[in-house]
N, C-alpha and C. Protein backbone atom coordinates (compact mmCIF):
# COMPACT_ATOMS: atom_id res chain seq x y z
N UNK A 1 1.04 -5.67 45.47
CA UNK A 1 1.66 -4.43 45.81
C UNK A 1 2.94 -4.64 46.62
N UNK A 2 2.52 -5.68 47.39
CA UNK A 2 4.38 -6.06 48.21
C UNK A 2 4.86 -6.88 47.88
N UNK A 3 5.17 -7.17 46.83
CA UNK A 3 5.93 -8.27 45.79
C UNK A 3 6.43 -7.46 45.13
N UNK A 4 7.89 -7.64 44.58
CA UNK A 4 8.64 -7.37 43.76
C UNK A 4 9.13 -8.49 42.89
N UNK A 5 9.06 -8.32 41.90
CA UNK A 5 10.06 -9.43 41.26
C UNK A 5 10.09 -10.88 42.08
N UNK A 6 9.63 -11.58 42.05
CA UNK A 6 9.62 -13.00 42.55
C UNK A 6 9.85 -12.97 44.65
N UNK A 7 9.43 -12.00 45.08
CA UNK A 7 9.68 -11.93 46.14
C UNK A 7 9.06 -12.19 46.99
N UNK A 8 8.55 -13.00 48.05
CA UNK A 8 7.30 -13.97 48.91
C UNK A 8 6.62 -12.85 49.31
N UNK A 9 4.96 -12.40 49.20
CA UNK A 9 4.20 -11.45 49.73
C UNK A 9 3.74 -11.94 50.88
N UNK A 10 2.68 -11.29 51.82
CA UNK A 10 2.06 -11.91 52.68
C UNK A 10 0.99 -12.83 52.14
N UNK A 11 0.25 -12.41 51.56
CA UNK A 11 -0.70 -13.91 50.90
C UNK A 11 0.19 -14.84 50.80
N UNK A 12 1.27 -14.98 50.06
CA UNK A 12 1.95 -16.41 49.78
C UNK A 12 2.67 -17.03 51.23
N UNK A 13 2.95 -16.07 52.11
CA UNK A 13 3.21 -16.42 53.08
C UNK A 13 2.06 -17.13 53.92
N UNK A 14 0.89 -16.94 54.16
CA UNK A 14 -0.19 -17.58 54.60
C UNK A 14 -0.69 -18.37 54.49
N UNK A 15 -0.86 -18.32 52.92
CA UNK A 15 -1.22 -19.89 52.01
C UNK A 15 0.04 -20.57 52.13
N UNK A 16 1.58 -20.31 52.58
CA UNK A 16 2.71 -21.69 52.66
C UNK A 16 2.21 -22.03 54.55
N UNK A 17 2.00 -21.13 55.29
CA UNK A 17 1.35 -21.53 57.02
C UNK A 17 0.00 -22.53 56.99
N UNK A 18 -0.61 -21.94 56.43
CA UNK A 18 -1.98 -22.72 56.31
C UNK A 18 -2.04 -24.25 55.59
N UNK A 19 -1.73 -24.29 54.39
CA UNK A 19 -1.68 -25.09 53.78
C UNK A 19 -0.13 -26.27 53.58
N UNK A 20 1.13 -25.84 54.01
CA UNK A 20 1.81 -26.38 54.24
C UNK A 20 2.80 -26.67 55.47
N UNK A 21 3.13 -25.59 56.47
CA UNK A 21 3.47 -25.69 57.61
C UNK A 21 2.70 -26.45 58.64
N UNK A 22 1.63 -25.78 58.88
CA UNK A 22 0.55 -26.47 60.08
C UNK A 22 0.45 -27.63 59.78
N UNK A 23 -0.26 -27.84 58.63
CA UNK A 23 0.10 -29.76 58.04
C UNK A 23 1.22 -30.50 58.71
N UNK A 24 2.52 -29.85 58.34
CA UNK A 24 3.89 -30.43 58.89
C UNK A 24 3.68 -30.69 60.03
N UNK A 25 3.46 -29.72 61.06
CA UNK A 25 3.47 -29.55 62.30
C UNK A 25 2.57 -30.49 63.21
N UNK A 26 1.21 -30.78 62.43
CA UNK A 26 0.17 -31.56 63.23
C UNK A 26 0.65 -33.35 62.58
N UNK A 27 1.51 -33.55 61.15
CA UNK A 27 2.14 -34.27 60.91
C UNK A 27 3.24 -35.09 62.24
N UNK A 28 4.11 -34.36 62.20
CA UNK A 28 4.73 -34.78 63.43
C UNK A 28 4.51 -34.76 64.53
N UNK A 29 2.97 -34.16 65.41
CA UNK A 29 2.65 -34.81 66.73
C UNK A 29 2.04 -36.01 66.71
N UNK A 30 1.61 -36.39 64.93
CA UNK A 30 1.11 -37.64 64.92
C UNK A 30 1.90 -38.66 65.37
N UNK A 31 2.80 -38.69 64.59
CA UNK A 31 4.12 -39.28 64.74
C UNK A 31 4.49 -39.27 65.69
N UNK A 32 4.97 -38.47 66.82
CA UNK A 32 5.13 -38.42 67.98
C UNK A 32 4.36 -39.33 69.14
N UNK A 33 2.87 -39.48 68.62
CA UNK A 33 2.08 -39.74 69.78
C UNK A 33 1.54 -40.97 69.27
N UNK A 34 1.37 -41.80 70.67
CA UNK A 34 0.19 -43.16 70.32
C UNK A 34 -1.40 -42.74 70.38
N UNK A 35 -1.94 -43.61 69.24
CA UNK A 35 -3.02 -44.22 69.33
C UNK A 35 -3.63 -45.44 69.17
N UNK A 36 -4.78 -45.68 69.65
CA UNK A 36 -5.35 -46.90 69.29
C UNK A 36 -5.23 -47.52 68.19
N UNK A 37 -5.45 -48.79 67.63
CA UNK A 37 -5.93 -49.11 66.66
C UNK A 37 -5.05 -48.54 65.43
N UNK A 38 -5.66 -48.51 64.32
CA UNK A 38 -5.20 -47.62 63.17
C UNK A 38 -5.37 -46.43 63.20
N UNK A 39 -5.85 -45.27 64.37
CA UNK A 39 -6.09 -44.32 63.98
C UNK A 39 -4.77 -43.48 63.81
N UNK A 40 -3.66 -43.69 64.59
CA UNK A 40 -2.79 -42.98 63.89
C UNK A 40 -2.12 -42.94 61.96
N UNK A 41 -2.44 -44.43 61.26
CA UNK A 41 -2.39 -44.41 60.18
C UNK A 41 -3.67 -43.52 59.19
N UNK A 42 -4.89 -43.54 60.09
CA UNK A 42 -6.20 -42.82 59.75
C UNK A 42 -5.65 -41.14 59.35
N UNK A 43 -5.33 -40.91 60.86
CA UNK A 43 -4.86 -39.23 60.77
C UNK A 43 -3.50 -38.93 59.76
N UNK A 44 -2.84 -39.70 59.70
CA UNK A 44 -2.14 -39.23 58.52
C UNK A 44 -2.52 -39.45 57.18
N UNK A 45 -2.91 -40.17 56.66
CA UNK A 45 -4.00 -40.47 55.61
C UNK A 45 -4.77 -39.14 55.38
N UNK A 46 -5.37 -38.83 56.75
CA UNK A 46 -6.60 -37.48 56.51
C UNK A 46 -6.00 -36.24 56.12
N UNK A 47 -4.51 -35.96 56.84
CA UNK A 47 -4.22 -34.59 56.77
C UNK A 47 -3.00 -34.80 55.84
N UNK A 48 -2.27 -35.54 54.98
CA UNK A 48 -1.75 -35.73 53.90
C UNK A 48 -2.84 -35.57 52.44
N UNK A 49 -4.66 -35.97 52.64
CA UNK A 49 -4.94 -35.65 51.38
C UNK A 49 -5.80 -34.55 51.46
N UNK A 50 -6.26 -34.00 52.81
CA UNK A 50 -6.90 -33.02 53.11
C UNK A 50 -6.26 -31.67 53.63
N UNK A 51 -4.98 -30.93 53.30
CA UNK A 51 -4.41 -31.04 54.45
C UNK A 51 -5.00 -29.86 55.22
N UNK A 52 -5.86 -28.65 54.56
CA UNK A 52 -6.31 -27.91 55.55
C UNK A 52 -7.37 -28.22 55.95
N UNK A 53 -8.21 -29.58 56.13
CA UNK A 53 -9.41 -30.24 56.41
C UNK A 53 -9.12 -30.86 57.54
N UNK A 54 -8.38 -31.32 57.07
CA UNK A 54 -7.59 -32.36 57.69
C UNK A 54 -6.88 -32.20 59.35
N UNK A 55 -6.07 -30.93 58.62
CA UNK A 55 -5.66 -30.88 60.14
C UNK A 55 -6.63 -29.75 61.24
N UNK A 56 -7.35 -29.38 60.39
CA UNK A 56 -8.56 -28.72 61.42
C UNK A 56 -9.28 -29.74 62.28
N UNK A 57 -9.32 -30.68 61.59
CA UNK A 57 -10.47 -32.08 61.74
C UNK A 57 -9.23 -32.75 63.18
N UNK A 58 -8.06 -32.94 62.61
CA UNK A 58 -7.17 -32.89 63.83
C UNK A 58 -7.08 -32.63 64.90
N UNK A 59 -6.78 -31.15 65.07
CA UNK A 59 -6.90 -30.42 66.08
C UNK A 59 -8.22 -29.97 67.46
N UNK A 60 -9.08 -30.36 66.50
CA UNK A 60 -10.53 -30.74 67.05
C UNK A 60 -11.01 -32.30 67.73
N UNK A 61 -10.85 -33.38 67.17
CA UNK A 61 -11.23 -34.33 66.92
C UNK A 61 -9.89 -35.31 67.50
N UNK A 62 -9.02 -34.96 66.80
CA UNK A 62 -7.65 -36.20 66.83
C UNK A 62 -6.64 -36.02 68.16
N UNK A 63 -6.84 -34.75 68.90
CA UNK A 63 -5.80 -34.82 69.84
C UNK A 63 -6.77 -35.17 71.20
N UNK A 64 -8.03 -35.60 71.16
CA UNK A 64 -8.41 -36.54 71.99
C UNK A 64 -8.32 -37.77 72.21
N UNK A 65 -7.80 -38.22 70.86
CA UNK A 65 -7.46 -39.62 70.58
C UNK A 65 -6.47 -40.27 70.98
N UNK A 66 -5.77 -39.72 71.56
CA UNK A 66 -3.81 -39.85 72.25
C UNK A 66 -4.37 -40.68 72.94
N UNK A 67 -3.43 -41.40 72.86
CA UNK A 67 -3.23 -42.23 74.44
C UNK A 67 -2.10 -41.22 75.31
N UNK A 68 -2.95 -41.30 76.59
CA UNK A 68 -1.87 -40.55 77.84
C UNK A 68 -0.53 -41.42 78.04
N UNK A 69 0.65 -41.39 78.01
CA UNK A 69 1.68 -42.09 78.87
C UNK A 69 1.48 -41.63 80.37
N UNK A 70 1.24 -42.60 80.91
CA UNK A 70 1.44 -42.84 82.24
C UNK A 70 3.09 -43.21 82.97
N UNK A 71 3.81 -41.92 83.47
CA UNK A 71 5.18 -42.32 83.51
C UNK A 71 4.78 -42.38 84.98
N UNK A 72 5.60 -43.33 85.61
CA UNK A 72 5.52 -43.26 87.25
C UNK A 72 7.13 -42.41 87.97
């Protein structure tokens, strides 16, 4: 009903937040941040083939995994 002619509705807008923005977004705090071991290669792995699994599983699970910088 709020689509015209090829024009982005709110569903398509939600499914591009959900499924491709937030991805991006939890993408680059990976990137941003250290972890141990491989898990930073882990979490991108997870939320590149999962990505709304993925970065739920993230946001829960993976931003405990940071290492703190300790700046003095």
């Amino acid at each position: 009903m709020f689509t015209l002619c090829g024009i982005i509705g709110p569903w398509q807008i939600l499914i591009l937040g959900l499924f491709i923005l937030l991805p991006l977004i939890v993408l680059i705090d990976i990137l941003r941040n250290e972890f141990t071991g491989n898990n930073k290669l882990i979490w991108i792995l997870v939320v590149l083939i999962f990505p709304f699994l993925g970065t739920l599983l993230y946001l829960i699970i993976g931003t405990k995994q940071k290492i703190k910088n300790q700046q003095l």
